[in-house]
Protein backbone atom coordinates (compact mmCIF):
# COMPACT_ATOMS: atom_id res chain seq x y z
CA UNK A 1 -90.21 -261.70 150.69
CA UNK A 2 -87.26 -260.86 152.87
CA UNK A 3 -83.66 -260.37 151.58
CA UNK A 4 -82.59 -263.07 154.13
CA UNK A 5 -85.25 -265.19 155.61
CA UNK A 6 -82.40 -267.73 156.75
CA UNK A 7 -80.98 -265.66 158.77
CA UNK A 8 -83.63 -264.33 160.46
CA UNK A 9 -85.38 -267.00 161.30
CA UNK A 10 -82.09 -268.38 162.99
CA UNK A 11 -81.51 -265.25 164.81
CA UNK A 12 -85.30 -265.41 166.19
CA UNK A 13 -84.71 -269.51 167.45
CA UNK A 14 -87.51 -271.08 164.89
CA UNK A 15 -87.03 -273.98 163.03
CA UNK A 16 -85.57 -273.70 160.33
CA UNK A 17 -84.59 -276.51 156.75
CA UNK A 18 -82.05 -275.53 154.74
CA UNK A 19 -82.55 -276.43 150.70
CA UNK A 20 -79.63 -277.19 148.82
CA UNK A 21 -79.45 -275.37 145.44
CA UNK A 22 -80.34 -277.46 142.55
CA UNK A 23 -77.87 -277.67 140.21
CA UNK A 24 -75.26 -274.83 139.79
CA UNK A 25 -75.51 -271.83 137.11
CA UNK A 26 -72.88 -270.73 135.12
CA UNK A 27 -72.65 -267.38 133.63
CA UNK A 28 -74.51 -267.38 130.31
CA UNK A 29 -71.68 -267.43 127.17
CA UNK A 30 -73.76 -264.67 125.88
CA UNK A 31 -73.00 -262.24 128.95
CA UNK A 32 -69.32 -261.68 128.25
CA UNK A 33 -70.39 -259.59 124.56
CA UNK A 34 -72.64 -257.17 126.49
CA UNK A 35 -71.58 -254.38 128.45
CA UNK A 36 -69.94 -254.16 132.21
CA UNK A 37 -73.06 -253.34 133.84
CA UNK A 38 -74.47 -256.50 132.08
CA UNK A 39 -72.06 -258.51 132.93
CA UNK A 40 -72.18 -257.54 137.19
CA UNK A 41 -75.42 -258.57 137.50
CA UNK A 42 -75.09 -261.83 135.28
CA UNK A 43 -72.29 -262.32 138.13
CA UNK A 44 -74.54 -261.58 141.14
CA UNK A 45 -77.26 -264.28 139.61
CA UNK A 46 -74.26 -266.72 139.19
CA UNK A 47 -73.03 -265.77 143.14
CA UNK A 48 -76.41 -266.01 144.48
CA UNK A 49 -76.97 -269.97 143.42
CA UNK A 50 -74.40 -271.01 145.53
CA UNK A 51 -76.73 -270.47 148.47
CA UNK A 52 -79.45 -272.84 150.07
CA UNK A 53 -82.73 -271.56 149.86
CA UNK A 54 -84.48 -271.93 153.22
CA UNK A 55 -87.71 -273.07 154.71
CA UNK A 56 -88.36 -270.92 157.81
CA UNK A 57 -91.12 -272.39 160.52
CA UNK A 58 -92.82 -270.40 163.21
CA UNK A 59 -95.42 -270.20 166.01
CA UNK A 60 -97.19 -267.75 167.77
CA UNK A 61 -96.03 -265.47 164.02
CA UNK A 62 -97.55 -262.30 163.52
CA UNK A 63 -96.89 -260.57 160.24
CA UNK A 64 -97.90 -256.53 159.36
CA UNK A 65 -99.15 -256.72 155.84
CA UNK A 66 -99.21 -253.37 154.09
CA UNK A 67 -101.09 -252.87 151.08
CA UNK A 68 -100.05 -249.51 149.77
CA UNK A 69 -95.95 -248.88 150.89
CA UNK A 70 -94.73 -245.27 151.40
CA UNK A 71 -92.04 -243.81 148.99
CA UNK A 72 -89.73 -245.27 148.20
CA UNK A 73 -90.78 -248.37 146.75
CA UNK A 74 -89.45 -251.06 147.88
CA UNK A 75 -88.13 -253.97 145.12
CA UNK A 76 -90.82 -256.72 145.64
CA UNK A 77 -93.66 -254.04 145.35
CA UNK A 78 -96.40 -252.82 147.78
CA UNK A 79 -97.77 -255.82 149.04
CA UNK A 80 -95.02 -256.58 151.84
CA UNK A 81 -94.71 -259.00 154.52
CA UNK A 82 -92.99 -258.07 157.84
CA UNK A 83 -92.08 -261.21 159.67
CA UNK A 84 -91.80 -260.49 163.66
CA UNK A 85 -90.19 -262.95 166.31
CA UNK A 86 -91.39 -263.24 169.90
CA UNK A 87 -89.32 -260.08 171.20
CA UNK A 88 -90.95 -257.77 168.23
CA UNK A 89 -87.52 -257.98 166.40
CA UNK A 90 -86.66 -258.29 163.03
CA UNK A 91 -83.53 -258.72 160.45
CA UNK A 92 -84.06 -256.28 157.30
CA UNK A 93 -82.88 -253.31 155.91
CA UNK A 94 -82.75 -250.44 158.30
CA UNK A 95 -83.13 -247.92 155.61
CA UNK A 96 -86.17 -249.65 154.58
CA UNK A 97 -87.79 -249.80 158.02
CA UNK A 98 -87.50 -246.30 158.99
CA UNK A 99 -89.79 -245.49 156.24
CA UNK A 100 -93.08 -247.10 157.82
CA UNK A 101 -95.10 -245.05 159.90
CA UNK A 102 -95.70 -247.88 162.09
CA UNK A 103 -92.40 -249.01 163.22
CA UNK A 104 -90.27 -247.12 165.74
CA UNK A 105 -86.80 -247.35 167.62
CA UNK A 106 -85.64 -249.24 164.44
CA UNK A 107 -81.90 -250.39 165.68
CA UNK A 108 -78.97 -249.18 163.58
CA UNK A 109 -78.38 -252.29 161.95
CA UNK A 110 -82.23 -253.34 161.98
CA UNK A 111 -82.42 -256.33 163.85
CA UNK A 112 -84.70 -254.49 166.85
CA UNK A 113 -87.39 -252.25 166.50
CA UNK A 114 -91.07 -251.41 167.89
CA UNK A 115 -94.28 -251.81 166.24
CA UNK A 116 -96.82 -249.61 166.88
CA UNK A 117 -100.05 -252.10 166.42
CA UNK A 118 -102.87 -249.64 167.20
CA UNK A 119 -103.99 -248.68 163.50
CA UNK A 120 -104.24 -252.38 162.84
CA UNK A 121 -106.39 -253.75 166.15
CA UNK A 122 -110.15 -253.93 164.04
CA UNK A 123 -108.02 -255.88 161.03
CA UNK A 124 -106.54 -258.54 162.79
CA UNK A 125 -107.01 -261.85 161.57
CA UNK A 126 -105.59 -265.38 163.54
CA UNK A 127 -105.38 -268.43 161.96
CA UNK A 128 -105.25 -271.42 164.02
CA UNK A 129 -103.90 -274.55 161.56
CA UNK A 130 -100.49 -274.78 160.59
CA UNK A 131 -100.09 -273.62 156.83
CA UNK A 132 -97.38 -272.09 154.56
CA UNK A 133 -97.28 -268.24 153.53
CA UNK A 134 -97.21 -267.21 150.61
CA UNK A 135 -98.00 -263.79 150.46
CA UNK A 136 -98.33 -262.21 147.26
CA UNK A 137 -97.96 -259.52 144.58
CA UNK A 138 -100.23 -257.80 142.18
CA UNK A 139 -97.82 -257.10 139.64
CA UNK A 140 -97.86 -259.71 137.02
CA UNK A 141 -93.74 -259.83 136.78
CA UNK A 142 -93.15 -260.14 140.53
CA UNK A 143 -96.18 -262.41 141.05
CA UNK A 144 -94.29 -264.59 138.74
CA UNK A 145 -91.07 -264.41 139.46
CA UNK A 146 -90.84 -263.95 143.19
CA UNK A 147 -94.08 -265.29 144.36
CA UNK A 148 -94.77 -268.75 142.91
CA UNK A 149 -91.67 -270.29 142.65
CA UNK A 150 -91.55 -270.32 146.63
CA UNK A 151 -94.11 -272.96 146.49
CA UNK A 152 -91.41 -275.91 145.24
CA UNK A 153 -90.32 -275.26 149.09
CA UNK A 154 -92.95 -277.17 150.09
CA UNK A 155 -92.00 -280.52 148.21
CA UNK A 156 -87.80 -279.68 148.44
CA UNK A 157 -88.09 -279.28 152.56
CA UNK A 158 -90.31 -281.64 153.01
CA UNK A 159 -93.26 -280.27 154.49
CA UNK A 160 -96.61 -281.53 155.07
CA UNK A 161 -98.30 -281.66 151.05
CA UNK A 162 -101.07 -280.53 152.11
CA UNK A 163 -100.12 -277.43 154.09
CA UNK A 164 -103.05 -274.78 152.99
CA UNK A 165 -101.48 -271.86 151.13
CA UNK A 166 -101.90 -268.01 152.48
CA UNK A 167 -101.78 -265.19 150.50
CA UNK A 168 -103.12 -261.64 149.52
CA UNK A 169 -106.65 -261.18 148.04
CA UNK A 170 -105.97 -262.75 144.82
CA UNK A 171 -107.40 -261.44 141.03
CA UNK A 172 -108.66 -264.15 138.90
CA UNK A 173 -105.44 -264.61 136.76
CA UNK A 174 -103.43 -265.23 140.16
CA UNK A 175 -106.35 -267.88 141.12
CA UNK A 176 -105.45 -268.96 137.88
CA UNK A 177 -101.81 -269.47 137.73
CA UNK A 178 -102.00 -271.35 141.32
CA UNK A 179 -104.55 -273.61 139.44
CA UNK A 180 -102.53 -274.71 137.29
CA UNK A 181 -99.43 -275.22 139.64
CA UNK A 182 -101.40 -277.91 141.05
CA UNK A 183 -103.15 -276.23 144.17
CA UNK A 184 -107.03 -275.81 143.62
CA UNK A 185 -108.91 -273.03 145.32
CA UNK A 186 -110.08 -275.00 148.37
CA UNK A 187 -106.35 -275.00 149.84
CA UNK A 188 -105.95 -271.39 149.39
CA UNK A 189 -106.49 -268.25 152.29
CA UNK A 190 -107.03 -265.15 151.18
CA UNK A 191 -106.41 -262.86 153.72
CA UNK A 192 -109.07 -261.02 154.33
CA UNK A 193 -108.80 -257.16 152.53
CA UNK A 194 -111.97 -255.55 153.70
CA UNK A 195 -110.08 -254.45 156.83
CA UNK A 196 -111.11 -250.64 158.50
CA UNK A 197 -107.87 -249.57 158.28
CA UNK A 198 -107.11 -248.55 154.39
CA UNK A 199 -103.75 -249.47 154.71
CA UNK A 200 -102.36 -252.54 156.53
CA UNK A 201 -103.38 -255.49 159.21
CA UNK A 202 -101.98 -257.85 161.13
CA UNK A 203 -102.04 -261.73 160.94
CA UNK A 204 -101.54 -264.13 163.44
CA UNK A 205 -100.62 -267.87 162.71
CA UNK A 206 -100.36 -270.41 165.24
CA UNK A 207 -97.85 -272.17 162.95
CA UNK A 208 -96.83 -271.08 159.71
CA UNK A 209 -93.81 -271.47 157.39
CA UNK A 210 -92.24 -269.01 155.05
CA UNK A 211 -89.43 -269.68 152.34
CA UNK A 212 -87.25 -267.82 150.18
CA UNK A 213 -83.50 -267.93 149.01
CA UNK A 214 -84.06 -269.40 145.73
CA UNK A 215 -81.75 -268.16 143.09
CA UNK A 216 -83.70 -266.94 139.78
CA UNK A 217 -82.19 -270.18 137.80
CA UNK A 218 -84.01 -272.39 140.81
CA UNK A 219 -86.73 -270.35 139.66
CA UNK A 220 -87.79 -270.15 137.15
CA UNK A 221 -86.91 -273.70 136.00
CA UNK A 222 -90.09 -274.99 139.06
CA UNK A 223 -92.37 -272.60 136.68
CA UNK A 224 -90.65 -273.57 133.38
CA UNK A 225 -90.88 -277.48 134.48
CA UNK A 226 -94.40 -277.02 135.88
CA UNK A 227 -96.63 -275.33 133.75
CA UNK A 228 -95.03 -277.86 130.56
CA UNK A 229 -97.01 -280.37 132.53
CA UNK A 230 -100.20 -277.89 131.79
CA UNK A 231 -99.86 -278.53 127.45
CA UNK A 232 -99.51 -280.59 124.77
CA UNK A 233 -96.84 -280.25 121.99
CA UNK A 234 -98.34 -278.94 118.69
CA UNK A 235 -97.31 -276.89 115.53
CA UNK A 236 -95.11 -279.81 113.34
CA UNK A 237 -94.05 -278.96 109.96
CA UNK A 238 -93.70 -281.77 107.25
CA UNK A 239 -90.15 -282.58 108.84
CA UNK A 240 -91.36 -282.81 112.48
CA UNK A 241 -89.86 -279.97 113.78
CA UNK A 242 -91.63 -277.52 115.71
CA UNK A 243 -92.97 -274.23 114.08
CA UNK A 244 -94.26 -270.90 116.13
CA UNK A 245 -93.46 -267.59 116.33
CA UNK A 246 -95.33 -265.30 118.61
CA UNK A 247 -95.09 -261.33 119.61
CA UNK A 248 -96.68 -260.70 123.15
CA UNK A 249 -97.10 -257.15 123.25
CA UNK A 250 -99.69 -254.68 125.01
CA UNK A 251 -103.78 -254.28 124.36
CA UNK A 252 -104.19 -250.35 124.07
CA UNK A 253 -106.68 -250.73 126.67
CA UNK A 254 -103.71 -251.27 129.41
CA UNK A 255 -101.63 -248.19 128.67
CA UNK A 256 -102.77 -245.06 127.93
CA UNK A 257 -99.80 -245.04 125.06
CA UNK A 258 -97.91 -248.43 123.97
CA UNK A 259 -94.69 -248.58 125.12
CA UNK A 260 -93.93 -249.54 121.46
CA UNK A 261 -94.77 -246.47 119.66
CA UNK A 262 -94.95 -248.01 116.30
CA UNK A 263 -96.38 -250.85 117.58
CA UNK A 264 -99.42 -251.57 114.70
CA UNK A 265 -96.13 -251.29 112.23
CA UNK A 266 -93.96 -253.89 114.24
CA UNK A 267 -97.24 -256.11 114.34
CA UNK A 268 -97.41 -255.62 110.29
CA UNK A 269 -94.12 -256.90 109.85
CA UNK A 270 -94.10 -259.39 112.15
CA UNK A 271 -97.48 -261.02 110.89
CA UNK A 272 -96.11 -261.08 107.21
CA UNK A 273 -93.46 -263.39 108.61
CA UNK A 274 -95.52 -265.66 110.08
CA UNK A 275 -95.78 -264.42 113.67
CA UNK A 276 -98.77 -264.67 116.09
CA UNK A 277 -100.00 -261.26 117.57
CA UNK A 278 -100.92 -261.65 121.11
CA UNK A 279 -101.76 -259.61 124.29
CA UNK A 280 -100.71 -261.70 127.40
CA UNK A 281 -103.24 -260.35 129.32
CA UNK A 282 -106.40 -261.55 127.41
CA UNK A 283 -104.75 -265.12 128.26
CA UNK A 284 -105.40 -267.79 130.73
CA UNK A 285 -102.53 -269.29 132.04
CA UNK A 286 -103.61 -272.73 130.10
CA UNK A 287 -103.26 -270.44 127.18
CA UNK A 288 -100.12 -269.76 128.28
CA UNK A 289 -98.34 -272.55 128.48
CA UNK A 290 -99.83 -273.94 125.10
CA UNK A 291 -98.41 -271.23 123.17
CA UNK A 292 -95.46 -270.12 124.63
CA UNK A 293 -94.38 -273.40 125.44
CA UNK A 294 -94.52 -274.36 121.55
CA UNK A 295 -93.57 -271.56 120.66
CA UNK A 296 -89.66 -271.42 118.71
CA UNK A 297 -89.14 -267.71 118.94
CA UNK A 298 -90.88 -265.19 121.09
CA UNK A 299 -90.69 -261.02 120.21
CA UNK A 300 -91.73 -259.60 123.81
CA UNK A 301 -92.71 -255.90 123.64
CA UNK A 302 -91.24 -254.37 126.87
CA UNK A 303 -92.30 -255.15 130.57
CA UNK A 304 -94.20 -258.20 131.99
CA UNK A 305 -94.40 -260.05 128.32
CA UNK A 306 -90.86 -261.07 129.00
CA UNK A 307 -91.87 -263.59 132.17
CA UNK A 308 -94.23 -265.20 129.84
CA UNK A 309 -91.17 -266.11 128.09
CA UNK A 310 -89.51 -266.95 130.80
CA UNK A 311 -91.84 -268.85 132.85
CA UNK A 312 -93.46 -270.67 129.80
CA UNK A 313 -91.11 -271.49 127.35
CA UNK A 314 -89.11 -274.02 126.13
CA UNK A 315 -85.13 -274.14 126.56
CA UNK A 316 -84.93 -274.62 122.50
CA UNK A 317 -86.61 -271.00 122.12
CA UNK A 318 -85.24 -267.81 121.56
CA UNK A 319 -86.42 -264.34 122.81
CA UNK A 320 -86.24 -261.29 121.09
CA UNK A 321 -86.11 -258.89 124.27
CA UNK A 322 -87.63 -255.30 122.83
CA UNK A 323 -85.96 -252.72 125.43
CA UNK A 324 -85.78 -249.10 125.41
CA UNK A 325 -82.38 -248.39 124.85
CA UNK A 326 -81.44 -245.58 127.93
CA UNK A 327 -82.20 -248.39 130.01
CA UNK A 328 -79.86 -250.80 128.44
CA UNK A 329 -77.11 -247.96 128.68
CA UNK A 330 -77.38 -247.00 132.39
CA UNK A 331 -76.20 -248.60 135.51
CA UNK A 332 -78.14 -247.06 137.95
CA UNK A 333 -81.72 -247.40 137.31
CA UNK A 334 -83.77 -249.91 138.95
CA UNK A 335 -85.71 -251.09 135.89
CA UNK A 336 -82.50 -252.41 134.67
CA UNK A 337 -81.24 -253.68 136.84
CA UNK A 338 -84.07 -255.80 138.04
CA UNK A 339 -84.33 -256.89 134.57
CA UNK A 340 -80.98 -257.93 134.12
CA UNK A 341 -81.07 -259.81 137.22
CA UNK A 342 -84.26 -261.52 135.92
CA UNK A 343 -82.87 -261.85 132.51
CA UNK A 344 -79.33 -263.50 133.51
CA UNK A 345 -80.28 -266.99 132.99
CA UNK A 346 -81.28 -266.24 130.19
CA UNK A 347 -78.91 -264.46 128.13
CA UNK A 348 -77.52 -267.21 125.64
CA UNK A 349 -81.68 -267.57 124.29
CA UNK A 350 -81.49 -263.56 123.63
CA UNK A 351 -81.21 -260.99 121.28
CA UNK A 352 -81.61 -257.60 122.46
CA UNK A 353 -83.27 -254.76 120.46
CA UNK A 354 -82.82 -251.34 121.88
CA UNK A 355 -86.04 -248.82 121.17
CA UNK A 356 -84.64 -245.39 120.16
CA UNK A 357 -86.32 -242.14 121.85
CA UNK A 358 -89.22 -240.50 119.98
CA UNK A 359 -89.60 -236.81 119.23
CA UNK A 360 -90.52 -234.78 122.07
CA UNK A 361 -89.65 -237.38 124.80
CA UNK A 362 -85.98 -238.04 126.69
CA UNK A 363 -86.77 -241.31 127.88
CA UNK A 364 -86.08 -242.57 131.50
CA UNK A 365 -88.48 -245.03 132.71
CA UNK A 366 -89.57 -248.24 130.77
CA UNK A 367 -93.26 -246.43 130.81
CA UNK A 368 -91.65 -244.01 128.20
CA UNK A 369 -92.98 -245.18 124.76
CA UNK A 370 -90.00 -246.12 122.20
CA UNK A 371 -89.32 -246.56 118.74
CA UNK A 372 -88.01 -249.73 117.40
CA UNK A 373 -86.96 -249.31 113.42
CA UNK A 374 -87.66 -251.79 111.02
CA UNK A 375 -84.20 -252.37 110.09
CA UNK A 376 -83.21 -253.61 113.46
CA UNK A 377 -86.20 -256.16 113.90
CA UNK A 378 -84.91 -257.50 110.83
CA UNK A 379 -81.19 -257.96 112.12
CA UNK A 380 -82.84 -259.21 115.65
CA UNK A 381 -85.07 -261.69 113.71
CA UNK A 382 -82.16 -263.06 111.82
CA UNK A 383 -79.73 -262.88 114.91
CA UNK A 384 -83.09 -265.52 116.61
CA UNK A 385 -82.84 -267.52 113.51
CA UNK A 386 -79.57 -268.12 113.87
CA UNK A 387 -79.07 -268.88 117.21
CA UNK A 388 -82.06 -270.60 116.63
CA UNK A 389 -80.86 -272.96 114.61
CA UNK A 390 -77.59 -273.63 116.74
CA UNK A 391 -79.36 -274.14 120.02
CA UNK A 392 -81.56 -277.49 117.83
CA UNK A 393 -78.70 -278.37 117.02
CA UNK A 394 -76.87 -278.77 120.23
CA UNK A 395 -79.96 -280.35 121.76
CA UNK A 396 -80.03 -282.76 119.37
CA UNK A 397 -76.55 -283.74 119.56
CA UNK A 398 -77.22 -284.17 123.29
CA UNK A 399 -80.19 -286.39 122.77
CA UNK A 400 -77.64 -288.61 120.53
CA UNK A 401 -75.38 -288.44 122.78
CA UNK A 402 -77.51 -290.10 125.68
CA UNK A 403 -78.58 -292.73 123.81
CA UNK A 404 -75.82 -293.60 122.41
CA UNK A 405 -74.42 -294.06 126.17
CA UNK A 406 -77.41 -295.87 127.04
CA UNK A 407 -76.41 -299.55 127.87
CA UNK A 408 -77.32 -302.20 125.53
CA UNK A 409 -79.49 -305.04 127.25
């Protein structure tokens, strides 16, 4: 939402509650075998836990919501919130700011600037109760993973249970995933999208909190913790032990050409070892969490398929992370570097397979369809089993552990 909500709401005199982090984050053992670039951001994750996240209260707010941002995008996507305080000022990135068509006089370090509200006048919108925004995000991966896990703000800072919830228009799988989190539809406020203007309008709140500052450990352990509470454990073999293997990869229907180009061969071998071929988005979020979260290994084709993993599974699973491999190799482009940051807490439950370029295409975006070879799903796949095998095993040996230092009544 804002790439410092403490400090802005400090700097603008609202009240403002200060959440400790929840447990610290060490750098996954896995990080220090993968490259430098790897490695920084694995670093940054680690850095950024060390901060409170913050719960950020004010009244009389007014927020510009923009529905379609100008060039350049900016990292959480083109739904953005722009938090004003009484005087019309604002902490954020300067560089960012000067880019909207409806902001002027933006200060040299960002902190002032005007707003030009005439477009938005016919889409205002006021709400009068005191409630928590939430805001939104279209995108699947950033609905997931920057969105919903500001909601544990409400319970950490302790505010008000029942605050009502604001966000965009939601789709049905958002509706969904907020469902199943625990907050049914009559708490929720859609802000209203049927405004004259095509692009933006402003909201008024008469009290309304906002959070952010949660490291990506923080959370996606809320989502991982939350949605287990949404299935039921399933999929025993004769021993007891859990067995499910799953690929998540794309229906046709979504991209005009898989991102996997041999993807009905990877499916092939995947099935004749036992996996589950699924398309995440043909899934509820029930769905979800029943077969992700019993799942033992997960192949993710590349993109959103990995926060299934992520926000569904179990820590006893292993990924297998499909990613085009010019991403992988270079430092500078935002795809990886967003998906490293993502990834970080996760390293030590994944094996990386780099796609190779196809004929006819130099590959720079992760849109760029890839080819992943047969031979190296079979070296991933017994890379998962291995680790696999060693990550039961250490879990076990902690359960054994705590009982055995359990005191004898």
């Amino acid at each position: 939402m804002m790439s410092d909500l403490g400090s802005w709401g400090k700097a603008s005199g609202y009240e403002i509650r200060e959440i400790a982090p929840l447990k610290p984050f060490r750098v996954p053992v896995s990080a220090i075998t993968l490259g430098p670039s790897f490695q920084k951001m694995a670093q940054l994750v680690a850095d950024d836990s060390s901060k409170p996240a913050w719960a950020v209260c004010a009244e009389d707010m007014r927020l510009i919501f923009w529905r379609d941002a100008p060039t350049p995008k900016l990292p959480n996507g083109s739904e953005i919130p722009f938090p004003l305080s009484r005087n019309n000022d604002m902490i954020w990135d300067p560089e960012w700011l000067r880019f909207y068509p409806f902001l002027r006089d933006v200060a040299p370090d960002g902190s002032q600037c005007t707003v030009d509200a005439t477009p938005f006048v016919a889409g205002r919108q006021r709400i009068k109760k005191e409630c928590f925004f939430l805001g939104g995000n279209s995108v699947y991966a950033h609905w997931m993973a920057d969105t919903l896990p500001l909601l544990q703000a409400i319970q950490l800072a302790g505010l008000p249970q029942d605050l009502p919830i604001v966000t965009i228009q939601l789709r049905d799988w958002q509706r969904d995933t907020l469902a199943c989190l625990g907050f049914p539809a009559e708490r929720i406020i859609e802000l209203d999208a049927s405004s004259p203007s095509p692009c933006c309008s402003i909201i008024e709140f008469d009290k309304v909190w906002m959070a952010d500052g949660f490291a990506m450990h923080q959370r996606f352990d809320y989502l991982r913790t939350t949605f287990a509470q949404c299935r039921q454990p399933h999929n025993l073999d004769e021993k007891g032990k859990q067995q499910s293997r799953v690929y998540v990869t794309r229906p046709p229907e979504i991209f005009g050409s898989n991102r996997v180009s041999n993807d009905a061969e990877i499916c092939s071998f995947l099935e004749a070892r036992g996996f589950k071929v699924v398309y995440g988005e043909r899934m509820n979020t029930r769905e979800k969490a029943e077969l992700f979260g019993n799942a033992d290994i997960v192949v993710c084709a590349p993109g959103s398929n990995i926060f299934n993993y992520f926000a569904f599974g179990r820590p006893e699973c292993v990924m297998v992370n499909m990613w085009p491999i010019w991403l992988a190799e270079s430092p500078h482009w935002t795809e990886m570097k967003l998906s490293h940051r993502y990834s970080a807490p996760f390293f030590d439950e994944t094996v990386f397979v780099c796609g190779q370029p196809i004929e006819g295409i130099v590959g720079q975006t992760m849109e760029d369809p890839a080819f992943y070879p047969i031979e190296l799903m079979e070296e991933a796949l017994e890379q998962a089993e291995d680790k696999l095998q060693r990550m039961q095993h250490a879990h076990q040996f902690k359960v054994e552990t705590i009982h055995k230092e359990e005191p004898i009544c």
